[in-house]
N, C-alpha and C. Protein backbone atom coordinates (compact mmCIF):
# COMPACT_ATOMS: atom_id res chain seq x y z
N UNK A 1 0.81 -1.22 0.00
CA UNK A 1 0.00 0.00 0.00
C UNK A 1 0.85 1.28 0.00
N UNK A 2 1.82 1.27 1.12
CA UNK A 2 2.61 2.50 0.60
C UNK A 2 3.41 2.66 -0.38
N UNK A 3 4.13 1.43 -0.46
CA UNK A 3 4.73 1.71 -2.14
C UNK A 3 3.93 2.18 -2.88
N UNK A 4 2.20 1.58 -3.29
CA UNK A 4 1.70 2.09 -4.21
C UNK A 4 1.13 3.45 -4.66
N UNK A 5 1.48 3.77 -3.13
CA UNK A 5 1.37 5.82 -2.93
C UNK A 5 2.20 6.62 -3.97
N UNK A 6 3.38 5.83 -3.04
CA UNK A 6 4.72 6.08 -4.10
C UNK A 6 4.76 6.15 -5.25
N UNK A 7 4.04 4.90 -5.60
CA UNK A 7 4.63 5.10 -7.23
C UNK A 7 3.31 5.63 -8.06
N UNK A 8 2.28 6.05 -7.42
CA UNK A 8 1.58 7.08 -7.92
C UNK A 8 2.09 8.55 -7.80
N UNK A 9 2.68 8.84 -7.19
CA UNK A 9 3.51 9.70 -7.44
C UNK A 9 4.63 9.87 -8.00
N UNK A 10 5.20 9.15 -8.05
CA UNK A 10 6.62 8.74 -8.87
C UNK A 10 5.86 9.23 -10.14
N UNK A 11 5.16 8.44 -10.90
CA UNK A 11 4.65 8.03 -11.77
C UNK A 11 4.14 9.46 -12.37
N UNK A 12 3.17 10.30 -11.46
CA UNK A 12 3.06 11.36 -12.06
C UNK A 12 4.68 11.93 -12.55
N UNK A 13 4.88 12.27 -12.08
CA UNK A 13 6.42 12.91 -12.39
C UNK A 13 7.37 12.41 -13.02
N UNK A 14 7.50 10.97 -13.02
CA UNK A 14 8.70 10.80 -13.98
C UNK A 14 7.84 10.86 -15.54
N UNK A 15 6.48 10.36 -15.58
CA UNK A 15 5.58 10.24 -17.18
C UNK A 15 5.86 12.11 -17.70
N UNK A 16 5.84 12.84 -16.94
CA UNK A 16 5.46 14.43 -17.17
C UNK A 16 7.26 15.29 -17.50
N UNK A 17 7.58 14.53 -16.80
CA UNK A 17 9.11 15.24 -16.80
C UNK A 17 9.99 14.50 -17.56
N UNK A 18 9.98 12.84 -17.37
CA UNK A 18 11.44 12.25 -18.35
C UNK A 18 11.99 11.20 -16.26
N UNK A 19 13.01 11.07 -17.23
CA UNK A 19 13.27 9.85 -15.65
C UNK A 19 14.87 10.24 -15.42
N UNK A 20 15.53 10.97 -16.93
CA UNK A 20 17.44 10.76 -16.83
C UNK A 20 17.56 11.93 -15.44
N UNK A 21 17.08 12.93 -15.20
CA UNK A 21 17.49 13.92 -14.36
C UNK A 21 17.74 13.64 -12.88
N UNK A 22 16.29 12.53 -12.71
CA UNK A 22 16.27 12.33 -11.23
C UNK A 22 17.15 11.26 -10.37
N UNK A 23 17.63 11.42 -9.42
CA UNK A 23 18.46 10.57 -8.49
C UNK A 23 17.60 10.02 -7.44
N UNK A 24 18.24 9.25 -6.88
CA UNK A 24 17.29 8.14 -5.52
C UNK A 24 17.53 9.21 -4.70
N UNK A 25 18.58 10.22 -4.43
CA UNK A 25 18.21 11.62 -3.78
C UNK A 25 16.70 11.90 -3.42
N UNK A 26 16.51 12.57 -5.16
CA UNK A 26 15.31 13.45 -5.42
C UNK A 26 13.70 13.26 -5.23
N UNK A 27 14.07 11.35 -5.65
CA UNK A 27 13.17 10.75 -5.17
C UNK A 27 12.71 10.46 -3.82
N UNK A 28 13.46 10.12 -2.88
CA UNK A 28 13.17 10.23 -1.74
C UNK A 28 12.74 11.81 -1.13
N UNK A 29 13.42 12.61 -1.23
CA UNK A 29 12.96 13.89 -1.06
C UNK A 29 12.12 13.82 -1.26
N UNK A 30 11.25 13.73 -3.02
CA UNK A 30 10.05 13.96 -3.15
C UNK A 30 8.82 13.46 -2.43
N UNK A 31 9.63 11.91 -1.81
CA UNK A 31 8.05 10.92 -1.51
C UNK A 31 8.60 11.38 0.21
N UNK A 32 9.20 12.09 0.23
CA UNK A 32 8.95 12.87 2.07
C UNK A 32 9.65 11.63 2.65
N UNK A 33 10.54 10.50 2.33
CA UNK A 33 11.64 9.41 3.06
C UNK A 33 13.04 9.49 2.77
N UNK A 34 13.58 9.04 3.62
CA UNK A 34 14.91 8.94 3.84
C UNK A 34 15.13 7.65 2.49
N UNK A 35 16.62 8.06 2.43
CA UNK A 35 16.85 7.43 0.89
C UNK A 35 16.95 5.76 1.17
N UNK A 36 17.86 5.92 3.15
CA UNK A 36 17.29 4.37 3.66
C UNK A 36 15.95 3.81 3.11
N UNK A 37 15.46 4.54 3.65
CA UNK A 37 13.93 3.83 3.49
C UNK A 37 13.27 3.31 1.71
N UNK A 38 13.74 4.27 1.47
CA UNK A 38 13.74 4.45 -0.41
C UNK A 38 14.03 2.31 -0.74
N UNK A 39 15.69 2.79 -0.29
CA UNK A 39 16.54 1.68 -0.66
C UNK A 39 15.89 -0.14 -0.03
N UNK A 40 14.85 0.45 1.33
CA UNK A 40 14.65 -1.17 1.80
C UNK A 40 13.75 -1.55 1.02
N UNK A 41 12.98 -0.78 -0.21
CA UNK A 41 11.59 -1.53 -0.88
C UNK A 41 12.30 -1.90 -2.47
N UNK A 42 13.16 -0.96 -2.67
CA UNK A 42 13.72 -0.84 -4.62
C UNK A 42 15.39 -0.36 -4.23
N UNK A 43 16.08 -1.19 -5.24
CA UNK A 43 17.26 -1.64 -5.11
C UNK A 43 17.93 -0.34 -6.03
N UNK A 44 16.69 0.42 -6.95
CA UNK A 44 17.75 0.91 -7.65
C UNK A 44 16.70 2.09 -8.57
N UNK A 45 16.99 2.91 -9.22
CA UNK A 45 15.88 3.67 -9.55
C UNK A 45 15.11 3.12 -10.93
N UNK A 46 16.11 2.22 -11.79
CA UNK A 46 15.74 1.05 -12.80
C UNK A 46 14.42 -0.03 -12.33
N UNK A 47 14.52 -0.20 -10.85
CA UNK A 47 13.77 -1.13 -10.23
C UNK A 47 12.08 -0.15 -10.18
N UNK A 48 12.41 1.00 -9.72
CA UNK A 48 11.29 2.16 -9.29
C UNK A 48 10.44 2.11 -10.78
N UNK A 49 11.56 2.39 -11.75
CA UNK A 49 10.92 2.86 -13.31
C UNK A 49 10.24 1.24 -13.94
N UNK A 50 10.78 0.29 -13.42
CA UNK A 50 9.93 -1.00 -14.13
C UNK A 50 8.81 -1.22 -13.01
N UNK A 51 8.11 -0.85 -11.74
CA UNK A 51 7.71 -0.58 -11.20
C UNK A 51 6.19 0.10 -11.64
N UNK A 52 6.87 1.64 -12.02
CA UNK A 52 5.92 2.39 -12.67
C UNK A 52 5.54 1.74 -13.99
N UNK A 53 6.39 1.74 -15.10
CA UNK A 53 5.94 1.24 -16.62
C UNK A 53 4.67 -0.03 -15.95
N UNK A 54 4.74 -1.39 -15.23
CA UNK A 54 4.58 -1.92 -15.38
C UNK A 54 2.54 -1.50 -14.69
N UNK A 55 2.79 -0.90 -13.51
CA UNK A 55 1.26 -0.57 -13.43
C UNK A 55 0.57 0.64 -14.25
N UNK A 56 1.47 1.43 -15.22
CA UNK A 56 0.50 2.29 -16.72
C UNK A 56 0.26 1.63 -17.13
N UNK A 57 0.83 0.25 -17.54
CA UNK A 57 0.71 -0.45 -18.71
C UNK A 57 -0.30 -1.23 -18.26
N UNK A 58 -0.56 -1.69 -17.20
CA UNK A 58 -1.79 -2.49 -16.48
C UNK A 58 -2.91 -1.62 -16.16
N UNK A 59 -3.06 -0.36 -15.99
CA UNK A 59 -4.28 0.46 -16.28
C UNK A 59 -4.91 0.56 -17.46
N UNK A 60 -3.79 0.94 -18.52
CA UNK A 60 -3.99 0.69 -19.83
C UNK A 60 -4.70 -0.47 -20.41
N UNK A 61 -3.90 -1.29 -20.28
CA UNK A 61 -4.60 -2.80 -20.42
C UNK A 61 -6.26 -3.40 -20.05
N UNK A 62 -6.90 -2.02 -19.49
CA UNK A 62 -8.37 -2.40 -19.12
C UNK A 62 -8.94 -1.94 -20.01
N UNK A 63 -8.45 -1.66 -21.29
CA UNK A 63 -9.46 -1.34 -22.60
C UNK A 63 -9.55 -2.65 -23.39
N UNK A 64 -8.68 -3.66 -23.31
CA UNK A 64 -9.11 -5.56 -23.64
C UNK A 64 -10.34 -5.72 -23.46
N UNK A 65 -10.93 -6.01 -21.87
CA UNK A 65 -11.92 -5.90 -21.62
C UNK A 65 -13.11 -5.76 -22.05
N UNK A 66 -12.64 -4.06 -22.20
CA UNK A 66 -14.11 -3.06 -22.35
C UNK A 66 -14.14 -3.49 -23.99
N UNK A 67 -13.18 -3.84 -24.86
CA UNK A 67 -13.43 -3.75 -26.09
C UNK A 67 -14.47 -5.09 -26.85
N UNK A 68 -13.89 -6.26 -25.54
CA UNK A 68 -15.31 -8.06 -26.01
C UNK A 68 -16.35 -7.37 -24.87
N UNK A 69 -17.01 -6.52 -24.46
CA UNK A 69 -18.03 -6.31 -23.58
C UNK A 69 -19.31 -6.31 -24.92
N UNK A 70 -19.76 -7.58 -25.42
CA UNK A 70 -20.47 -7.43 -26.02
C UNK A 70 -22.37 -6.64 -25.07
N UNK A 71 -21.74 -6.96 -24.13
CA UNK A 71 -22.79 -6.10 -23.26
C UNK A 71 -23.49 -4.30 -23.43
N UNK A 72 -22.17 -4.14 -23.92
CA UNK A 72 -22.19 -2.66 -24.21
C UNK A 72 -22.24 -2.42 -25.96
N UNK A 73 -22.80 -1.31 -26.49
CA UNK A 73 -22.66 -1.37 -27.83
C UNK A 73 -21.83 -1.04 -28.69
N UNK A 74 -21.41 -1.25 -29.82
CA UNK A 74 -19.95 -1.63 -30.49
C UNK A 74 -19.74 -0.27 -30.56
N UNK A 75 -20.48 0.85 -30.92
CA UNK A 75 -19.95 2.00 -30.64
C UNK A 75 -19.64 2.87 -29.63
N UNK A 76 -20.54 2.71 -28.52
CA UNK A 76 -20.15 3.09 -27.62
C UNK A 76 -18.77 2.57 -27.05
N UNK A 77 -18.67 1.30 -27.46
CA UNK A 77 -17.34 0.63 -26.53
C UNK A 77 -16.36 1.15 -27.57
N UNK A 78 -15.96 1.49 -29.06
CA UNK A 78 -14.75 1.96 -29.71
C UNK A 78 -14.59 3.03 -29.58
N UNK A 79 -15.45 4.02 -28.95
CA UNK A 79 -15.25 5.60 -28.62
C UNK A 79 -14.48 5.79 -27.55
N UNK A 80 -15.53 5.03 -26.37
CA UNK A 80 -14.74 4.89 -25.13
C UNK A 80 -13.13 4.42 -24.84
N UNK A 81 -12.74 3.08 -25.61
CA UNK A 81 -11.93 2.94 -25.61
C UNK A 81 -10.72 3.96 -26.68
N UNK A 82 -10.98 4.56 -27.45
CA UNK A 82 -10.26 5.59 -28.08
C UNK A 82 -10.25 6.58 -27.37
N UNK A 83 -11.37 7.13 -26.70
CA UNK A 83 -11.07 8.13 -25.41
C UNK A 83 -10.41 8.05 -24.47
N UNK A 84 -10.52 6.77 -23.88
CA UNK A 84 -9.60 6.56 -22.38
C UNK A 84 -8.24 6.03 -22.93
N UNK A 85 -7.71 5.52 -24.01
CA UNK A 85 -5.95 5.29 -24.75
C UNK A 85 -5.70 6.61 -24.85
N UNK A 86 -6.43 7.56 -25.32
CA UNK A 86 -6.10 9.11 -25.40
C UNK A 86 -5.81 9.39 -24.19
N UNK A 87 -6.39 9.49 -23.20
CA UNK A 87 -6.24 10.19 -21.90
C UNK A 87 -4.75 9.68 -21.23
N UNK A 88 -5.15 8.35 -21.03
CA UNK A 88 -3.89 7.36 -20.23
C UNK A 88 -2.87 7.70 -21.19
N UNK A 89 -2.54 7.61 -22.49
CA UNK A 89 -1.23 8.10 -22.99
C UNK A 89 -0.86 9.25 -23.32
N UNK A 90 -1.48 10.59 -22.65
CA UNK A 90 -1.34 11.92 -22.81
C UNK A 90 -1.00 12.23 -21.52
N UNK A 91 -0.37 11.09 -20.62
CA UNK A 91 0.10 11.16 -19.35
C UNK A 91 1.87 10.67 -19.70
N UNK A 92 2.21 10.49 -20.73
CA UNK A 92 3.08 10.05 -21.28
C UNK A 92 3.79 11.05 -21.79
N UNK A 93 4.89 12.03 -21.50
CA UNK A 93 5.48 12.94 -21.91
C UNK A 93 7.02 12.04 -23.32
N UNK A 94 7.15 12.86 -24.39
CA UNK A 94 7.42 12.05 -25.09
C UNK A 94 9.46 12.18 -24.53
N UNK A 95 9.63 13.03 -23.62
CA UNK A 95 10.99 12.85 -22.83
C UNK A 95 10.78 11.78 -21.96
N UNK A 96 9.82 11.50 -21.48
CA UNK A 96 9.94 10.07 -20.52
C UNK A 96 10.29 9.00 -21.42
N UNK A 97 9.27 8.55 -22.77
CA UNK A 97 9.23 7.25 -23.61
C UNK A 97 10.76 7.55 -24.67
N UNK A 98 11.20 8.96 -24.41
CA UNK A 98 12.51 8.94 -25.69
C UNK A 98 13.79 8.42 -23.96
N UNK A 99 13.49 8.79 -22.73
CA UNK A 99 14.83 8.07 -21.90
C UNK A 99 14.63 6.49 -21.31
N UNK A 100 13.10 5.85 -22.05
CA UNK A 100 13.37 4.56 -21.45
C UNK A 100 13.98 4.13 -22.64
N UNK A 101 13.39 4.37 -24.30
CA UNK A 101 13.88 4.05 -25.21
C UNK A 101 16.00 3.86 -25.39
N UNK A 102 16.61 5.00 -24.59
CA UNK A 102 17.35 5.42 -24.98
C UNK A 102 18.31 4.80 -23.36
N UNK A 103 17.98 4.62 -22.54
CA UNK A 103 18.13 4.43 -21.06
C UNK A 103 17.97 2.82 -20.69
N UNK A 104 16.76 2.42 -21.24
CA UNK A 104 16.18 0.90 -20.58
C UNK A 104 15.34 -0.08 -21.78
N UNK A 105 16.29 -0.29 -22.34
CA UNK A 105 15.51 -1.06 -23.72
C UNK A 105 15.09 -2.32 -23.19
N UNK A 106 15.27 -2.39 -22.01
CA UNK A 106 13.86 -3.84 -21.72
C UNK A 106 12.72 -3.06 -21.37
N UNK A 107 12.47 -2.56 -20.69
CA UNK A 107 11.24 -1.75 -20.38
C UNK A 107 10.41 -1.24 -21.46
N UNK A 108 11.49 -0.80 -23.01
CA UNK A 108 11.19 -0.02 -24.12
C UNK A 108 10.36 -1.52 -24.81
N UNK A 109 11.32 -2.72 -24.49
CA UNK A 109 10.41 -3.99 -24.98
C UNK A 109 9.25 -4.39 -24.52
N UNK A 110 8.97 -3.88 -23.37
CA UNK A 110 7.63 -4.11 -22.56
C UNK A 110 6.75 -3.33 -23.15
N UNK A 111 6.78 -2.08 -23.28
CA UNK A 111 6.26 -1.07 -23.98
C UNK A 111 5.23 -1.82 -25.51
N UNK A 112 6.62 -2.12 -25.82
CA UNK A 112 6.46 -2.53 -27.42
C UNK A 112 5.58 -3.66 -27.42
N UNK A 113 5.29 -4.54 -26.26
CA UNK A 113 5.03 -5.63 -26.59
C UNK A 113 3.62 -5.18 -26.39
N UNK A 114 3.39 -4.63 -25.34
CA UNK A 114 2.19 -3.99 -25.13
C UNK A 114 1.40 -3.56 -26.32
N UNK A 115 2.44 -2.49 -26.88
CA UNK A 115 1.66 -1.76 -27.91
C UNK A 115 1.05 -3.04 -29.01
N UNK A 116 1.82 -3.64 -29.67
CA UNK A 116 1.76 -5.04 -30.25
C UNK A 116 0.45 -5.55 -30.08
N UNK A 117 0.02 -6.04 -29.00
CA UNK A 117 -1.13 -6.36 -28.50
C UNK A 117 -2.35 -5.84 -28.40
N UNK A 118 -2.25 -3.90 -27.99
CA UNK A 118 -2.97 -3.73 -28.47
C UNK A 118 -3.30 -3.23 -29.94
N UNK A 119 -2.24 -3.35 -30.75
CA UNK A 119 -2.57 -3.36 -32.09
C UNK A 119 -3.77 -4.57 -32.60
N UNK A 120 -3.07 -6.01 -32.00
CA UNK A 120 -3.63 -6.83 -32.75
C UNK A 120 -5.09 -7.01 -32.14
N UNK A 121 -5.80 -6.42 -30.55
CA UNK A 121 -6.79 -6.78 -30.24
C UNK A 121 -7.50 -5.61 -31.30
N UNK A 122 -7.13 -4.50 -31.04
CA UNK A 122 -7.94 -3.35 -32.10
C UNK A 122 -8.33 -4.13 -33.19
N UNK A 123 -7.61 -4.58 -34.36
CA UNK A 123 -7.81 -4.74 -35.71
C UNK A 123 -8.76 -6.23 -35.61
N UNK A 124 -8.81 -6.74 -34.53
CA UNK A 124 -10.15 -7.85 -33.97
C UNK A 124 -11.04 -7.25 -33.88
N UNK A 125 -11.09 -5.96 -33.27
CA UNK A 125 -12.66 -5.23 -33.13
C UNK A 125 -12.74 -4.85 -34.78
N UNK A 126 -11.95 -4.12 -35.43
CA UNK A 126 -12.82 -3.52 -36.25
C UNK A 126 -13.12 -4.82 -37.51
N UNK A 127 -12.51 -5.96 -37.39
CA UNK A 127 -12.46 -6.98 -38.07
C UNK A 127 -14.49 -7.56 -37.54
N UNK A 128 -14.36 -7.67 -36.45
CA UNK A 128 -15.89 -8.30 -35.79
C UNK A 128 -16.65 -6.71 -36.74
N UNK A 129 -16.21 -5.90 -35.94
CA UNK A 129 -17.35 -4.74 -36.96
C UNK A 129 -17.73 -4.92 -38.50
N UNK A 130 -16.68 -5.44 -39.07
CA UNK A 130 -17.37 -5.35 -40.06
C UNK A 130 -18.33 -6.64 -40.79
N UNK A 131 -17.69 -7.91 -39.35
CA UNK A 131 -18.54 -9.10 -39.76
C UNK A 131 -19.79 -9.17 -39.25
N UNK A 132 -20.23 -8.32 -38.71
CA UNK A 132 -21.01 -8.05 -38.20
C UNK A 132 -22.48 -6.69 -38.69
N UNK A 133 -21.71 -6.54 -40.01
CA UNK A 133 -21.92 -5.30 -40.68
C UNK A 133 -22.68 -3.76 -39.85
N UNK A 134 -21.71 -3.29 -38.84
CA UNK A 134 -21.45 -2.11 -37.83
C UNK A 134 -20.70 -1.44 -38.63
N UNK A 135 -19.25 -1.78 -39.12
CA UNK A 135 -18.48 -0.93 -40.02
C UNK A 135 -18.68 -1.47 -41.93
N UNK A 136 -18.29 -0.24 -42.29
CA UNK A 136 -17.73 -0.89 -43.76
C UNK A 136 -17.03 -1.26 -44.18
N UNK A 137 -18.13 -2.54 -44.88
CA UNK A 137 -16.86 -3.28 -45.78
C UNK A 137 -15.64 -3.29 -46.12
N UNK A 138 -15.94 -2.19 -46.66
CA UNK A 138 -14.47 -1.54 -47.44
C UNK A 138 -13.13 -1.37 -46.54
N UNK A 139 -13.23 -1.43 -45.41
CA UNK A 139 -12.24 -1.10 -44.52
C UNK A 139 -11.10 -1.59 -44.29
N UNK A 140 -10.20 -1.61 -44.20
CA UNK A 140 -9.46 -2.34 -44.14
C UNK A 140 -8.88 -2.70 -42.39
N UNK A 141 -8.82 -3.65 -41.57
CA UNK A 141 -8.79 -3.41 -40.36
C UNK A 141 -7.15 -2.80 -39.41
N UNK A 142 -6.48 -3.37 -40.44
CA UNK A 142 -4.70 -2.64 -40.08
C UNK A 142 -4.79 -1.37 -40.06
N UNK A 143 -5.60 -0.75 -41.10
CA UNK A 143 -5.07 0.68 -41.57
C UNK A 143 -5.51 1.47 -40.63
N UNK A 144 -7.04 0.83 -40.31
CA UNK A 144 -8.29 1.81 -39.23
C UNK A 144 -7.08 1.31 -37.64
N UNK A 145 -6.44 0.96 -37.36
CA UNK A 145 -5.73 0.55 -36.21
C UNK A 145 -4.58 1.84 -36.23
N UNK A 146 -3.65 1.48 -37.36
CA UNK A 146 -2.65 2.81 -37.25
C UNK A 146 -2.97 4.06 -37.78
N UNK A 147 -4.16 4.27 -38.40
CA UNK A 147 -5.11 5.70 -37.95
C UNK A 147 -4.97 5.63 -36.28
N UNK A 148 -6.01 4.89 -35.90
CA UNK A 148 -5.77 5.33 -34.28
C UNK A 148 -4.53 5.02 -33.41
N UNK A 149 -3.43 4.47 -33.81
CA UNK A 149 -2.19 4.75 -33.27
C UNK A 149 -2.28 5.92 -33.89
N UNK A 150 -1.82 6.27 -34.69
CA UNK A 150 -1.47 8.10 -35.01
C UNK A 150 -2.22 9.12 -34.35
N UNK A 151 -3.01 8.56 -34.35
CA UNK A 151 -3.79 9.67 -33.41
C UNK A 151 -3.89 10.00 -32.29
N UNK A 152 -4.07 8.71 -31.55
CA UNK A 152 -3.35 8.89 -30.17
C UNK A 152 -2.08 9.23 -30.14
N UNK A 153 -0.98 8.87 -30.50
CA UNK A 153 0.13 9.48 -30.57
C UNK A 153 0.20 10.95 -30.12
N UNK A 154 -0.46 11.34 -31.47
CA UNK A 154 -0.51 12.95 -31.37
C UNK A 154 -1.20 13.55 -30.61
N UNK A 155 -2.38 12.88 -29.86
CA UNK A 155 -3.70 13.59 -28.95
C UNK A 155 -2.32 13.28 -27.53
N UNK A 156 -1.48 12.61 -27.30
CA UNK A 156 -0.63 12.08 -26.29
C UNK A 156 0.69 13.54 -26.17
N UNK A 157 0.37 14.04 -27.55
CA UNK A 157 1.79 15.08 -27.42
C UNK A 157 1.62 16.42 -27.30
N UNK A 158 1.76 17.23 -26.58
CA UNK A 158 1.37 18.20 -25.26
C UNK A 158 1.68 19.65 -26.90
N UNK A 159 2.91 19.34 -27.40
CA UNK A 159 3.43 20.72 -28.08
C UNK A 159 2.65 20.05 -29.20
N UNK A 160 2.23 18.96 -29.85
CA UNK A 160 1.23 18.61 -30.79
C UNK A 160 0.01 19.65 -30.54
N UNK A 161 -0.43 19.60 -29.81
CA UNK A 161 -2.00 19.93 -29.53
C UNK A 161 -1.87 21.35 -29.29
N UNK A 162 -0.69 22.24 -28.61
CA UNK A 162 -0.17 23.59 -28.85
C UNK A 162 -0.06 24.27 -29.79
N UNK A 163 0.09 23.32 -30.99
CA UNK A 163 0.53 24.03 -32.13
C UNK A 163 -0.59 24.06 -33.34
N UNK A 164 -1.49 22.92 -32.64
CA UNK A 164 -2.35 23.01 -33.45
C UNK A 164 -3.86 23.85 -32.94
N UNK A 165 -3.26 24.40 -31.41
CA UNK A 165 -4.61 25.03 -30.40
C UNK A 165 -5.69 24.07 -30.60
N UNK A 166 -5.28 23.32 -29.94
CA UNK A 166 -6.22 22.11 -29.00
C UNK A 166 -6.04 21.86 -28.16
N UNK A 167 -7.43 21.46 -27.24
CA UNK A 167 -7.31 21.01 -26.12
C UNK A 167 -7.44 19.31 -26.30
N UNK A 168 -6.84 17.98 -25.36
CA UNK A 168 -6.90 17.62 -25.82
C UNK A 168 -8.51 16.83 -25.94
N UNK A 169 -9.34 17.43 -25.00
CA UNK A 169 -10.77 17.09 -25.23
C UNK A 169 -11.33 17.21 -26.84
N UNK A 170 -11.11 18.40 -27.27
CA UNK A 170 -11.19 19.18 -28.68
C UNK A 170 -10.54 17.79 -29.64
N UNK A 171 -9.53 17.60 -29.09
CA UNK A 171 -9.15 16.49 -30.73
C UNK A 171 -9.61 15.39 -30.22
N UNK A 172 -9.88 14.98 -29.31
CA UNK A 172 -10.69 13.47 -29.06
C UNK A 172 -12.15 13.34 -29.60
N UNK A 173 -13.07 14.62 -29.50
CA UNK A 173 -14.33 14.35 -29.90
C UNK A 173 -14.11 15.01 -31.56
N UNK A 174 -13.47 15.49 -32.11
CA UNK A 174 -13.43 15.83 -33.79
C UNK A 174 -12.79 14.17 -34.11
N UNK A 175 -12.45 13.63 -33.56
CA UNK A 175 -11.74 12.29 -34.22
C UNK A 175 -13.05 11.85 -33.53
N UNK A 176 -13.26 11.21 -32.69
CA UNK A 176 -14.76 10.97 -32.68
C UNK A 176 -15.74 11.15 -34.16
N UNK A 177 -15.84 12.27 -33.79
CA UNK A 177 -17.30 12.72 -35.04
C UNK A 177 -16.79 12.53 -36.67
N UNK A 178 -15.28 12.84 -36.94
CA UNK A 178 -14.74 11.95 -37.92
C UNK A 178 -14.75 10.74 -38.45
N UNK A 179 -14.12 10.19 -37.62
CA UNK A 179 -14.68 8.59 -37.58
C UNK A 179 -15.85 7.98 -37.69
N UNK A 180 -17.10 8.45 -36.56
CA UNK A 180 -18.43 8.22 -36.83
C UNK A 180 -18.77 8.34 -38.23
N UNK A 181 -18.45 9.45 -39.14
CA UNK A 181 -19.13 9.66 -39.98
C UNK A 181 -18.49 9.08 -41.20
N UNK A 182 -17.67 8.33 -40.95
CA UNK A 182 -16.44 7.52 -41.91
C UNK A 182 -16.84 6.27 -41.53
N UNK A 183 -16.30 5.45 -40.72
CA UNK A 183 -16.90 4.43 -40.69
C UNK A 183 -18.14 3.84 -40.15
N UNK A 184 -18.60 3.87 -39.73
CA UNK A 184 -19.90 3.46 -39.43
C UNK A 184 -21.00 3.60 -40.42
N UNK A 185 -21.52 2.25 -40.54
CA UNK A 185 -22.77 2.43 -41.31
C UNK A 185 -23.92 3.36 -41.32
């Protein structure tokens, strides 16, 4: 339980800032403990950062779920889940994902594997959509997938949405109402 204080806080701050700057110093400072104390739970600040990656990536991971909830309706559940990948990876500063890339290429593999996965569950939904005739035919289900990687991407990048004066509510519901009116029958 208290670690997991911790690394909700950690977590804000290293996703927003990047991870190369900070020391087991700064960190302890920040979470108000002695660096002892730091040191009796995580061996190392590598240990802290696979720590964090590993519960974003498990928040993240609750759009699987929501996406076979045949309970809910196919549109409501591909909005939602394009809304909440937007949100959770616009917590992702792109100096944090360029120092694990560049810092911790196992972690960068965790990442990847992740992403991977949810590539291939996406292109299952829009694959059922269209067997289901919800989307069109015509679609192709890879392409409608890295549309929405790109997009999240960019709804995820802070000087993206600056430059284009958006908020990122503003580009989540125009890709919304885009989409609606593109694919869907």
């Amino acid at each position: 339980p208290q670690q997991q204080a911790w690394i909700r806080t950690i977590s804000a701050w290293f996703l927003q800032q990047g991870i190369a700057a900070f020391t087991m110093d700064e960190i302890a400072a920040k979470l108000q403990v002695s660096k002892a104390t730091l040191y009796k739970y995580y061996a190392s600040k590598e240990e802290i950062l696979d720590e964090v990656v590993r519960t974003k990536l498990s928040e993240i991971e609750a759009f699987e779920p929501q996406l076979a909830d045949d309970e809910t309706g196919f549109t409501e559940r591909y909005f939602e889940v394009i809304k909440s990948a937007a949100l959770m990876l616009a917590e992702f500063s792109s100096q944090f994902l360029q120092d694990i890339k560049q810092k911790y290429p196992e972690l960068w593999e965790k990442i990847n594997a992740f992403q991977t996965r949810a590539l291939q569950a996406g292109e299952r939904f829009y694959q059922i959509g269209i067997e289901r005739g919800i989307l069109r035919d015509t679609l192709n289900p890879r392409l409608m997938v890295l549309m929405d990687k790109m997009f999240i991407a960019a709804a995820a990048n802070q000087h993206f949405l600056r430059e284009c004066n958006l908020q990122l509510r503003e580009a989540v519901d125009g890709f919304y109402e885009m989409k609606s009116k593109g694919i869907f029958r």
